[in-house]
PDB file of N, CA and C in Angstrom:
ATOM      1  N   UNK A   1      98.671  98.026 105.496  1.00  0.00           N
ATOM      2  CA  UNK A   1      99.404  99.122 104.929  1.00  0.00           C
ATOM      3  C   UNK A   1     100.018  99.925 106.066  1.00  0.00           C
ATOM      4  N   UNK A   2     101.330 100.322 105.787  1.00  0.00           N
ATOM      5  CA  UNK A   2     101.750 101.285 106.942  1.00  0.00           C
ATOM      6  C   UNK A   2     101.863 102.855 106.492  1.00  0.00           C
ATOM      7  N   UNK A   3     101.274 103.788 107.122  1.00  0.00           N
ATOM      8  CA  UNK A   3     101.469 105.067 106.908  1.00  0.00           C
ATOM      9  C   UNK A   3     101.713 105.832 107.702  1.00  0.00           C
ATOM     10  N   UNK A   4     101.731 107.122 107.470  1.00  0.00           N
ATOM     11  CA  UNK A   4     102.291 107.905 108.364  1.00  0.00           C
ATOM     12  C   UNK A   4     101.298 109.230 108.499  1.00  0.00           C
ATOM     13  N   UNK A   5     100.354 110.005 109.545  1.00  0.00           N
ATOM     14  CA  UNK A   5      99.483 110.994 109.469  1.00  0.00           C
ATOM     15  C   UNK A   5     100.057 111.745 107.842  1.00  0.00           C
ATOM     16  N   UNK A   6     101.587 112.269 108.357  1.00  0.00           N
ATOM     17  CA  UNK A   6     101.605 113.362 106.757  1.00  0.00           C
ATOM     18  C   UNK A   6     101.336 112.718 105.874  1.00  0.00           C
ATOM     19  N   UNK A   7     101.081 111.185 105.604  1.00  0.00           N
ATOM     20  CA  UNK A   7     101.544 110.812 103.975  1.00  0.00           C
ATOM     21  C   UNK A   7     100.334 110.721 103.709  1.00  0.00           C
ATOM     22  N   UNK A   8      98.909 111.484 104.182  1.00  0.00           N
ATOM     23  CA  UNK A   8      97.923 111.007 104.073  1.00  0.00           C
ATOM     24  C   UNK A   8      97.355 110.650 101.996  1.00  0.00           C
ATOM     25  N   UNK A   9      98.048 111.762 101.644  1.00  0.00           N
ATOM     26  CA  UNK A   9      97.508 111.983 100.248  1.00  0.00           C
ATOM     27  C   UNK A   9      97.960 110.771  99.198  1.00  0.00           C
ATOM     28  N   UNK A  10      99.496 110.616  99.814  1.00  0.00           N
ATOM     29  CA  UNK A  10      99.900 109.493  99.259  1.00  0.00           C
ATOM     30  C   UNK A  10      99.120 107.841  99.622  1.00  0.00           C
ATOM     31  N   UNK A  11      98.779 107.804 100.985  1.00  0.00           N
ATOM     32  CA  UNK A  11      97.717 106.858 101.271  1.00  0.00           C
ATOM     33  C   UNK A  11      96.456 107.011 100.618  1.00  0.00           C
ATOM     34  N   UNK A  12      95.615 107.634 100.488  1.00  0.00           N
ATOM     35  CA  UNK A  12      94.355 107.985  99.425  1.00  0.00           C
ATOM     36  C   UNK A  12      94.824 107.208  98.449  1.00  0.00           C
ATOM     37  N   UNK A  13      95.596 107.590  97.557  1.00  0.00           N
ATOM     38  CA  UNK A  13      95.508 107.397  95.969  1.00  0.00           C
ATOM     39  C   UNK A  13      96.266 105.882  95.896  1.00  0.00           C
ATOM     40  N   UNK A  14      96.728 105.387  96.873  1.00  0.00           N
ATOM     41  CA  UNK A  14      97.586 104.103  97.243  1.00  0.00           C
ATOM     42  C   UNK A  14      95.889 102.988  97.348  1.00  0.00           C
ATOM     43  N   UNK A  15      95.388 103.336  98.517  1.00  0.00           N
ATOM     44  CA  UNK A  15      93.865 102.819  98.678  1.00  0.00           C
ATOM     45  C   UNK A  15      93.125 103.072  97.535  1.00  0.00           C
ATOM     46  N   UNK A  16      92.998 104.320  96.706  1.00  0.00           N
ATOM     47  CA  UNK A  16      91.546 104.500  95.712  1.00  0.00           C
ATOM     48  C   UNK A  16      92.274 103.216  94.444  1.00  0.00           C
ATOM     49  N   UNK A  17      93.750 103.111  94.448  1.00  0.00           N
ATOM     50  CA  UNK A  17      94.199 102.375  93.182  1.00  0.00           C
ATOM     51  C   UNK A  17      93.849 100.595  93.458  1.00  0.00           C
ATOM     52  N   UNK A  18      94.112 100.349  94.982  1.00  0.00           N
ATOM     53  CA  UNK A  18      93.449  99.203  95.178  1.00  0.00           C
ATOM     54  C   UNK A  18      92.158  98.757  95.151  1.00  0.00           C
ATOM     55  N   UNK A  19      91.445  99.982  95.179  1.00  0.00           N
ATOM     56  CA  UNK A  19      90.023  99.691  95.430  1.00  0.00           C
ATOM     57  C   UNK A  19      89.524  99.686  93.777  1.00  0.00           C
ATOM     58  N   UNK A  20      89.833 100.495  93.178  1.00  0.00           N
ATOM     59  CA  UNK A  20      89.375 100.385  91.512  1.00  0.00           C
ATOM     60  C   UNK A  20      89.867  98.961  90.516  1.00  0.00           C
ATOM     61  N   UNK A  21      91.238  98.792  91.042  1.00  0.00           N
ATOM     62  CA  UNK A  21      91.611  97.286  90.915  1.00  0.00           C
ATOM     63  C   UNK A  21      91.088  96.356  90.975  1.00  0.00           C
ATOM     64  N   UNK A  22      90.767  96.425  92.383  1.00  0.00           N
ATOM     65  CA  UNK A  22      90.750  94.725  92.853  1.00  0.00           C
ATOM     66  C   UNK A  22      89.338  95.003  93.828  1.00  0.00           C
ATOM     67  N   UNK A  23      89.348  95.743  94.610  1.00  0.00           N
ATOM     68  CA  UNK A  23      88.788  95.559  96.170  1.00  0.00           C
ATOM     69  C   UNK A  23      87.233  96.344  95.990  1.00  0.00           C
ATOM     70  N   UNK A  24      86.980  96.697  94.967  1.00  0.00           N
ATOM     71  CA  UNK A  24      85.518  97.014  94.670  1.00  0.00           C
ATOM     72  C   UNK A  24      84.735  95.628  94.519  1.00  0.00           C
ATOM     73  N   UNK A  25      85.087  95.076  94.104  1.00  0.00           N
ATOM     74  CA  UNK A  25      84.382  93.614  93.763  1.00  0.00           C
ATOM     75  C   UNK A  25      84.464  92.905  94.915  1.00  0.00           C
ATOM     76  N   UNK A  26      85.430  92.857  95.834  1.00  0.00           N
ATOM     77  CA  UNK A  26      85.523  91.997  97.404  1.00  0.00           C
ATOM     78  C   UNK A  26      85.314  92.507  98.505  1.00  0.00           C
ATOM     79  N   UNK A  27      85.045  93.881  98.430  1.00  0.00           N
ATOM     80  CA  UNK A  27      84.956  94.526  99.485  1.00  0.00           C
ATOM     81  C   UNK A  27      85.977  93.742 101.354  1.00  0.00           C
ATOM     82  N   UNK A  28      86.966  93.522 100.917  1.00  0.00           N
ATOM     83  CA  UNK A  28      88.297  93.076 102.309  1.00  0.00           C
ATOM     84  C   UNK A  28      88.463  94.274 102.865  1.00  0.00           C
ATOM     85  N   UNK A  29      88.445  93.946 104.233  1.00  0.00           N
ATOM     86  CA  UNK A  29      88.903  94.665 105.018  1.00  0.00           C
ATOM     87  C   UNK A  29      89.921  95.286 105.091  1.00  0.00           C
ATOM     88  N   UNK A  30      90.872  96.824 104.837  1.00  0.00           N
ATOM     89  CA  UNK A  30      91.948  97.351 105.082  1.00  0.00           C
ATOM     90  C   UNK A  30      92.094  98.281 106.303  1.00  0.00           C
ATOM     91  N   UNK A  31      93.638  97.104 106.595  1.00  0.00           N
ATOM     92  CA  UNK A  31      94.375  97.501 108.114  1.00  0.00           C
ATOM     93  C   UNK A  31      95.415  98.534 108.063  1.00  0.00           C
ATOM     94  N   UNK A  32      95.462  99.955 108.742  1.00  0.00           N
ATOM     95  CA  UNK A  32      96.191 100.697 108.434  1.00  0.00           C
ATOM     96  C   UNK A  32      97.074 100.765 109.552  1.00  0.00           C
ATOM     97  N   UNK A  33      98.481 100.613 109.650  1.00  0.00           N
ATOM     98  CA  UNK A  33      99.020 100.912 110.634  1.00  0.00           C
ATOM     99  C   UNK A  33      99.979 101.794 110.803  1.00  0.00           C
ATOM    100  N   UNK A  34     100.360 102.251 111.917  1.00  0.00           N
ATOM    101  CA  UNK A  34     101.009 103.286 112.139  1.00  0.00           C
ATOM    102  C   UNK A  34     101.914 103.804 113.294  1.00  0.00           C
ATOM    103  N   UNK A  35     103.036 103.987 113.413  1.00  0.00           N
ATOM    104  CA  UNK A  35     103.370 103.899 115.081  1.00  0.00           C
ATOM    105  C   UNK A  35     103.020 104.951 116.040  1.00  0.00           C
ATOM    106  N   UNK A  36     102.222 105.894 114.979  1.00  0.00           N
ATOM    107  CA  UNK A  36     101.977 107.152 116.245  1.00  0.00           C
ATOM    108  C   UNK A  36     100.325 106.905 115.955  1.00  0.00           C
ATOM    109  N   UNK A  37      99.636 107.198 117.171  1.00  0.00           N
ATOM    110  CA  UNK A  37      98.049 107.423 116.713  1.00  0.00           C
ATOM    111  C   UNK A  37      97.603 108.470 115.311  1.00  0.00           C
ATOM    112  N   UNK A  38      96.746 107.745 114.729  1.00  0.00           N
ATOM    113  CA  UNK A  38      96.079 108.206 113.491  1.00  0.00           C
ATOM    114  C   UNK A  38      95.514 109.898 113.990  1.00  0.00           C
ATOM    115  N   UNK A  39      95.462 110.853 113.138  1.00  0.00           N
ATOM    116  CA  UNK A  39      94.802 111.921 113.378  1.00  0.00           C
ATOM    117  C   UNK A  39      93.477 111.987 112.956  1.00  0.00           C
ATOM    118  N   UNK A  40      92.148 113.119 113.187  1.00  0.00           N
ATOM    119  CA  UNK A  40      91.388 112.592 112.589  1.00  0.00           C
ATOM    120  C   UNK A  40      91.271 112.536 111.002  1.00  0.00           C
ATOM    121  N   UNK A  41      91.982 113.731 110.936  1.00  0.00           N
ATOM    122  CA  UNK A  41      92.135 114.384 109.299  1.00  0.00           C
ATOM    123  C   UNK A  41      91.967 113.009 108.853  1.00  0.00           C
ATOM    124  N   UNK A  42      93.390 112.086 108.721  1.00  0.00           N
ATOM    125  CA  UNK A  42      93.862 110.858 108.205  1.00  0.00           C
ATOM    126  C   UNK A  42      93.069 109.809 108.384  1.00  0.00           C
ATOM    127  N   UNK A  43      91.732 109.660 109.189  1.00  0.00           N
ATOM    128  CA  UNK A  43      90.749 108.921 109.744  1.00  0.00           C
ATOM    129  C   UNK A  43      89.965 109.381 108.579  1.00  0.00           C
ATOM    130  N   UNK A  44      89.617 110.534 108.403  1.00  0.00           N
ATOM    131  CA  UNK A  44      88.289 110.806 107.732  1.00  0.00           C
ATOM    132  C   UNK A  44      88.917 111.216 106.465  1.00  0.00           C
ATOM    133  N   UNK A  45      89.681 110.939 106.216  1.00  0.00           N
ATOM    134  CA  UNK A  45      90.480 111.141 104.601  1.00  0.00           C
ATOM    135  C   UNK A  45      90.294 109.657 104.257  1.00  0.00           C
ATOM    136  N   UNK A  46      90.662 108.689 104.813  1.00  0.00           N
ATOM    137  CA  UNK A  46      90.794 107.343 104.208  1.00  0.00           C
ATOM    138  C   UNK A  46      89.212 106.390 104.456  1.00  0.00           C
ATOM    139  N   UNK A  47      88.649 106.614 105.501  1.00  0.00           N
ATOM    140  CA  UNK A  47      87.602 105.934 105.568  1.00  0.00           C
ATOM    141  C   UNK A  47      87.076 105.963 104.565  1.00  0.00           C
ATOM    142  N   UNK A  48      86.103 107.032 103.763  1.00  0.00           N
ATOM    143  CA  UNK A  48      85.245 107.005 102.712  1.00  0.00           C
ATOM    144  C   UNK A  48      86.007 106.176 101.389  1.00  0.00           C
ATOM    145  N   UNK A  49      87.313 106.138 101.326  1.00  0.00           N
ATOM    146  CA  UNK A  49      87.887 105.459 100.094  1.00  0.00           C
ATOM    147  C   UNK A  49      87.395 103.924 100.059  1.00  0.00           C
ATOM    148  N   UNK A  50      87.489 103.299 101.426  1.00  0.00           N
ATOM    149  CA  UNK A  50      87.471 101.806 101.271  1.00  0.00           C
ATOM    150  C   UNK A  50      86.531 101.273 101.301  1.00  0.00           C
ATOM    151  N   UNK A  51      86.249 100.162 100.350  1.00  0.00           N
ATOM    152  CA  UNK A  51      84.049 100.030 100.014  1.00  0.00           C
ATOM    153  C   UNK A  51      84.329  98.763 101.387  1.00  0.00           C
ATOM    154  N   UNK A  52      85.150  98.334 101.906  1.00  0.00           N
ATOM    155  CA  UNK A  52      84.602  97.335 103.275  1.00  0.00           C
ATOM    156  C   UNK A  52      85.421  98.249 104.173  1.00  0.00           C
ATOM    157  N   UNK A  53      85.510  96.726 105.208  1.00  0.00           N
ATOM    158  CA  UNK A  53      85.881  97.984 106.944  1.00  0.00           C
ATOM    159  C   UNK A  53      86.869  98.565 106.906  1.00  0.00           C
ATOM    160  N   UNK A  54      87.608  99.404 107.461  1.00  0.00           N
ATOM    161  CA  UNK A  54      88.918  99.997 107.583  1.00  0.00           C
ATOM    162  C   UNK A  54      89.474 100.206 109.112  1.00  0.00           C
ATOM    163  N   UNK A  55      90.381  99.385 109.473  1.00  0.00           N
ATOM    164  CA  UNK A  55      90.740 100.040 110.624  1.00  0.00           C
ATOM    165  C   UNK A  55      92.175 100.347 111.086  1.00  0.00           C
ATOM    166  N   UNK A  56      92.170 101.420 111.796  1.00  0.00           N
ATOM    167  CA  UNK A  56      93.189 102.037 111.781  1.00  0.00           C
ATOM    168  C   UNK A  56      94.127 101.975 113.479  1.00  0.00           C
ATOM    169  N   UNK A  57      95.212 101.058 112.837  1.00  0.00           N
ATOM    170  CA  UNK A  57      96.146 100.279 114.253  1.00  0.00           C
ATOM    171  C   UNK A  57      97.126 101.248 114.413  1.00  0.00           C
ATOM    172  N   UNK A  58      97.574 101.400 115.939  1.00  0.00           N
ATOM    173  CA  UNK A  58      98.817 101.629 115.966  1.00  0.00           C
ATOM    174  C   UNK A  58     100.258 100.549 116.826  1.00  0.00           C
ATOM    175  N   UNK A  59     101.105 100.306 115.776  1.00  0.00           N
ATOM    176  CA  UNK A  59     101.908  99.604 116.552  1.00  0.00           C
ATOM    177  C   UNK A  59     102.977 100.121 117.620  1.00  0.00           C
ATOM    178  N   UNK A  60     102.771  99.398 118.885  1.00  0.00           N
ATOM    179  CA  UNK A  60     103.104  99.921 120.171  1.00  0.00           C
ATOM    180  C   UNK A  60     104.889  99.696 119.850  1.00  0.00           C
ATOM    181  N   UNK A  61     105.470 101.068 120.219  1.00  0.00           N
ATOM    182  CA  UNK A  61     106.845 101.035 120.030  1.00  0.00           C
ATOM    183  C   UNK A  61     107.678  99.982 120.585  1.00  0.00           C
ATOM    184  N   UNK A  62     106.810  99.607 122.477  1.00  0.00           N
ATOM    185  CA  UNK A  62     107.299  98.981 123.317  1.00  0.00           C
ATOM    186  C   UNK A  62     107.477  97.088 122.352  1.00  0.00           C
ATOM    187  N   UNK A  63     106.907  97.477 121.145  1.00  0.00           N
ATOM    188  CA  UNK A  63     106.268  95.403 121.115  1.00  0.00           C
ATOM    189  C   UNK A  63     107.708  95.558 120.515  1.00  0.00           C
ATOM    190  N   UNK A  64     107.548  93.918 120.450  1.00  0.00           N
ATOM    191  CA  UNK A  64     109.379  93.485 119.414  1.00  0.00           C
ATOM    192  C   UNK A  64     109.178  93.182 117.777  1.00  0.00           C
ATOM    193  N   UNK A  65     107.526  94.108 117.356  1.00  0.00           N
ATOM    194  CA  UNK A  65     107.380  94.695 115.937  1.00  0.00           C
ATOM    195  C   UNK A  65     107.881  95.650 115.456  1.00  0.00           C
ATOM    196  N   UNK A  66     108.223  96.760 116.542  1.00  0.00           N
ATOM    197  CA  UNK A  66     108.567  98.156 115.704  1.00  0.00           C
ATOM    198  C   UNK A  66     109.884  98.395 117.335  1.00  0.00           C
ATOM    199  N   UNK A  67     110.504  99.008 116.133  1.00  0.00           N
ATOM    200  CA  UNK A  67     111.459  99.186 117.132  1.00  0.00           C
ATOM    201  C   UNK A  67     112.889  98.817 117.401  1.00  0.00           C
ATOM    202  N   UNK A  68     114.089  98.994 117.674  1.00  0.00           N
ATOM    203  CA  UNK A  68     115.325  98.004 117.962  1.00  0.00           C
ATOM    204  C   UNK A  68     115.001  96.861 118.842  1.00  0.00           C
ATOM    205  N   UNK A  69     115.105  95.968 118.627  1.00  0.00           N
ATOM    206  CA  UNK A  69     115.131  94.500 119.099  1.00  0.00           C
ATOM    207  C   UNK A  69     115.979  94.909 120.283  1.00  0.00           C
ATOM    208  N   UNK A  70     115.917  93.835 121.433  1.00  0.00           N
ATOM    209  CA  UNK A  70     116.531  94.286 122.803  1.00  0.00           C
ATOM    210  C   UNK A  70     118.194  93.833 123.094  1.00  0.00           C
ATOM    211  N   UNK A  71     118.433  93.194 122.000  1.00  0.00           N
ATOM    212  CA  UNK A  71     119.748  92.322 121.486  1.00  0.00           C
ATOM    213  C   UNK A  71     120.276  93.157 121.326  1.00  0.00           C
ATOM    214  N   UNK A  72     119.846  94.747 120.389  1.00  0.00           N
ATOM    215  CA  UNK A  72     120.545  96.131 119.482  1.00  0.00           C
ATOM    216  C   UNK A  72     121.197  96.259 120.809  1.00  0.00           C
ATOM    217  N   UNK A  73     122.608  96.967 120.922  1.00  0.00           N
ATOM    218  CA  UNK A  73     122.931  98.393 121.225  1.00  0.00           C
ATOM    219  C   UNK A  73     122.694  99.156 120.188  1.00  0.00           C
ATOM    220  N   UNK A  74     121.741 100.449 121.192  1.00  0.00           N
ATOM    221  CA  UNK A  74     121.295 100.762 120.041  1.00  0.00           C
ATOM    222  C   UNK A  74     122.290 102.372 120.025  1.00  0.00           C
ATOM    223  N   UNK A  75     123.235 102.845 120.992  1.00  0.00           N
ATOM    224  CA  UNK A  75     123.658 103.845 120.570  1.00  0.00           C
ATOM    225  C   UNK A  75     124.820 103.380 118.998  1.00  0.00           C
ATOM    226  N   UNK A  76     125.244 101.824 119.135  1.00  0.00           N
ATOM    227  CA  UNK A  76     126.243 101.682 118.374  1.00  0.00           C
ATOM    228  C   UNK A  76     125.544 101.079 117.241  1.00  0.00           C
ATOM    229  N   UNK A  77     124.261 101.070 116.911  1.00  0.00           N
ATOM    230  CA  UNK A  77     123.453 101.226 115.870  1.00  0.00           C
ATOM    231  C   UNK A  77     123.337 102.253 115.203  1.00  0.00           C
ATOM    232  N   UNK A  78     123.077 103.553 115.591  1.00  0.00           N
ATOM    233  CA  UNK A  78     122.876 104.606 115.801  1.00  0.00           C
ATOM    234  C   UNK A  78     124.019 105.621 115.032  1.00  0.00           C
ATOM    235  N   UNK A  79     125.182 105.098 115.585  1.00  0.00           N
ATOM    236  CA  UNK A  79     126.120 105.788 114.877  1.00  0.00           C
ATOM    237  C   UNK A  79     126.492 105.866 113.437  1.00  0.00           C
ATOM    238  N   UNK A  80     126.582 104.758 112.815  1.00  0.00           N
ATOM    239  CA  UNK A  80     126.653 104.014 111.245  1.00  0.00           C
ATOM    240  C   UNK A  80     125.575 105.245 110.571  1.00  0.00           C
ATOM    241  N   UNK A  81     124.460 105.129 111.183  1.00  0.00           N
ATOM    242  CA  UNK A  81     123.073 105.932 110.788  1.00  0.00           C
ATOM    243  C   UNK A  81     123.067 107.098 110.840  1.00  0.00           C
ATOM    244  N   UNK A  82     123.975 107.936 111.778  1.00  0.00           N
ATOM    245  CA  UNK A  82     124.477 109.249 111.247  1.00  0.00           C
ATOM    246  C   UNK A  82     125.075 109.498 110.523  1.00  0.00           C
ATOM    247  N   UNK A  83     126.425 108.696 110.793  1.00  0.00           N
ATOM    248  CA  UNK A  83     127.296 108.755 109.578  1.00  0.00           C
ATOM    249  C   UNK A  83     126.654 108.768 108.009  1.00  0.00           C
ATOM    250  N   UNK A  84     126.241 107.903 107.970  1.00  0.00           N
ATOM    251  CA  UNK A  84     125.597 107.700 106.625  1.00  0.00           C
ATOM    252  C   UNK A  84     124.320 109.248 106.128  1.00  0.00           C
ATOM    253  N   UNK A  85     123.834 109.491 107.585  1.00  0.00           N
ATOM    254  CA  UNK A  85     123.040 110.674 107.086  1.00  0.00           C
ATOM    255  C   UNK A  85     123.832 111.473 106.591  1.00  0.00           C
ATOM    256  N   UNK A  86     125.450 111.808 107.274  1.00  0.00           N
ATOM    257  CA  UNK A  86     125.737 113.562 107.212  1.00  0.00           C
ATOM    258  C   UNK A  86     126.368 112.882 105.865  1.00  0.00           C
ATOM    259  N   UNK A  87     126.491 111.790 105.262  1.00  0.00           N
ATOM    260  CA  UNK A  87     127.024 111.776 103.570  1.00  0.00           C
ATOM    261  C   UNK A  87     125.930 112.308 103.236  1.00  0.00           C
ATOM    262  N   UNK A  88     124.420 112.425 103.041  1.00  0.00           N
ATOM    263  CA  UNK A  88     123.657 112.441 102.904  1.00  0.00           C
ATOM    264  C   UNK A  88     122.460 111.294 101.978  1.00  0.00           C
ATOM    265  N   UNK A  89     122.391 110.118 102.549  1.00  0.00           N
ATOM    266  CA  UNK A  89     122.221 109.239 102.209  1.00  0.00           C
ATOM    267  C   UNK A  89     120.132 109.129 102.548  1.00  0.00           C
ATOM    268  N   UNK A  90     119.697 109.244 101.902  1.00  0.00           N
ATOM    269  CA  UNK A  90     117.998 109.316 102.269  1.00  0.00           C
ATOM    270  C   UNK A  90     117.745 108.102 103.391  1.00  0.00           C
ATOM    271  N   UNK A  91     116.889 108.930 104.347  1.00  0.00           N
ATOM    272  CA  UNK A  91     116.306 108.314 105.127  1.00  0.00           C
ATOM    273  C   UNK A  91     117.431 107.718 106.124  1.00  0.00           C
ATOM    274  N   UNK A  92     118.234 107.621 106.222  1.00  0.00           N
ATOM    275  CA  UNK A  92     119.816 107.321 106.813  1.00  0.00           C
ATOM    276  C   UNK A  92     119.385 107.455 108.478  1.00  0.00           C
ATOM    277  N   UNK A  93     119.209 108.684 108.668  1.00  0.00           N
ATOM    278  CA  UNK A  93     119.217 108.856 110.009  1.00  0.00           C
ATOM    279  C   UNK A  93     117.760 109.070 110.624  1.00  0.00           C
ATOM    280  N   UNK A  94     117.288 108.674 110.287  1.00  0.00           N
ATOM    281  CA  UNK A  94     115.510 108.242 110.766  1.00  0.00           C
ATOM    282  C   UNK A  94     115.153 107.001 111.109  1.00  0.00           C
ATOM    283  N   UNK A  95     115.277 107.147 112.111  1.00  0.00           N
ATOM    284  CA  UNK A  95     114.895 105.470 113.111  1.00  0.00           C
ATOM    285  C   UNK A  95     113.503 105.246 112.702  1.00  0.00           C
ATOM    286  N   UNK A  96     112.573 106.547 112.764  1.00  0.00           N
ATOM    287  CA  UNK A  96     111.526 105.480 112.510  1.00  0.00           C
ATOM    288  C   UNK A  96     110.951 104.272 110.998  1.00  0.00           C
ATOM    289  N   UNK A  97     112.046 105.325 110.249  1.00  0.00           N
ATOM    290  CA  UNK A  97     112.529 104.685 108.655  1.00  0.00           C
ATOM    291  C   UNK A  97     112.869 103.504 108.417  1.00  0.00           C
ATOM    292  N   UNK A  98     113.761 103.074 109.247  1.00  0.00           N
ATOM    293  CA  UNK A  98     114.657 101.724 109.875  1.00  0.00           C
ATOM    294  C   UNK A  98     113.520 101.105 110.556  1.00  0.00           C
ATOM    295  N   UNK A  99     113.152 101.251 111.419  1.00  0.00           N
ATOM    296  CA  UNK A  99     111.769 100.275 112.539  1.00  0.00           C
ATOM    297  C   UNK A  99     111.000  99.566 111.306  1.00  0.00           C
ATOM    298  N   UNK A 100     110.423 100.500 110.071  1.00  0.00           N
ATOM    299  CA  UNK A 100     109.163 100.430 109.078  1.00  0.00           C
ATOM    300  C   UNK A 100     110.170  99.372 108.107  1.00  0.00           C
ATOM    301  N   UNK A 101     111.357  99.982 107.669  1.00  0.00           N
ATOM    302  CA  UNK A 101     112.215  98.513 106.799  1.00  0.00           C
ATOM    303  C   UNK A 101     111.506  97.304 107.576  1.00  0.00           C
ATOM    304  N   UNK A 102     112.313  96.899 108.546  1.00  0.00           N
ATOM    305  CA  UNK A 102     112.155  95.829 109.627  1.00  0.00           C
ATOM    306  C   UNK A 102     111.444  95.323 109.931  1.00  0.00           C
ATOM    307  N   UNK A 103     110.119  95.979 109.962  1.00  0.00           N
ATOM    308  CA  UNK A 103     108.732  95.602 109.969  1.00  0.00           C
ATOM    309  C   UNK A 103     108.454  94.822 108.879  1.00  0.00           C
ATOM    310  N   UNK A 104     108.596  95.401 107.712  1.00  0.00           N
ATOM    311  CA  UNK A 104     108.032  95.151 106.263  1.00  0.00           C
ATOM    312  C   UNK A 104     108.729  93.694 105.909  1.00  0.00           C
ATOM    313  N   UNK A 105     110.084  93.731 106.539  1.00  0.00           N
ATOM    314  CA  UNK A 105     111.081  92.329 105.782  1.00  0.00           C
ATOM    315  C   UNK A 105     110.409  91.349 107.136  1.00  0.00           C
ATOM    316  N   UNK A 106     109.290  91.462 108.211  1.00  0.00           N
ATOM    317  CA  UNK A 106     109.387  89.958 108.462  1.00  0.00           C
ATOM    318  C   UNK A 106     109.946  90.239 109.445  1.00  0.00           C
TER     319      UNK A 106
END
């Protein structure tokens, strides 16, 4: 799962819905990741939810998981992505928004 420290609440009820589902009966391990280090709040908010291990990753900006690929120019990436913000288009101009797409598609 990828989250973000603020979205902690939305992570809770994301985890308690898997765990009442499915993951009470299998107790699997859930991997939380994240590109900035976990806080503890968000540590000790999610641990008690998951009935097996939980651990909480962060993916290094530097890897070629998160991040513009080294192929990007990335100022002329960059631009499209403002543009599109000042229409006001959600999430438009948030790179780290774009990195988490990218991640997710593979």
């Amino acid at each position: 799962m990828l989250a973000r420290n603020n979205e902690v609440e939305g992570a809770v009820q994301s985890i308690a819905s898997l765990e009442k589902q499915f993951n009470s009966w299998f107790n699997y391990p859930v991997i939380i990741l994240n590109d900035q280090p976990f806080d503890q709040h968000f540590v000790d908010s999610l641990t008690p939810v998951v009935s097996g291990q939980v651990q909480f990753e962060t993916i290094s900006n530097s890897s070629d998981m998160w991040g513009f690929p080294g192929w990007i120019n990335i100022e002329k990436a960059r631009t499209p992505m403002a543009e599109q913000a000042d229409r006001g288009i959600s999430y438009a101009g948030d790179g780290s928004y774009h990195h988490m797409c990218r991640f997710n598609s593979g």
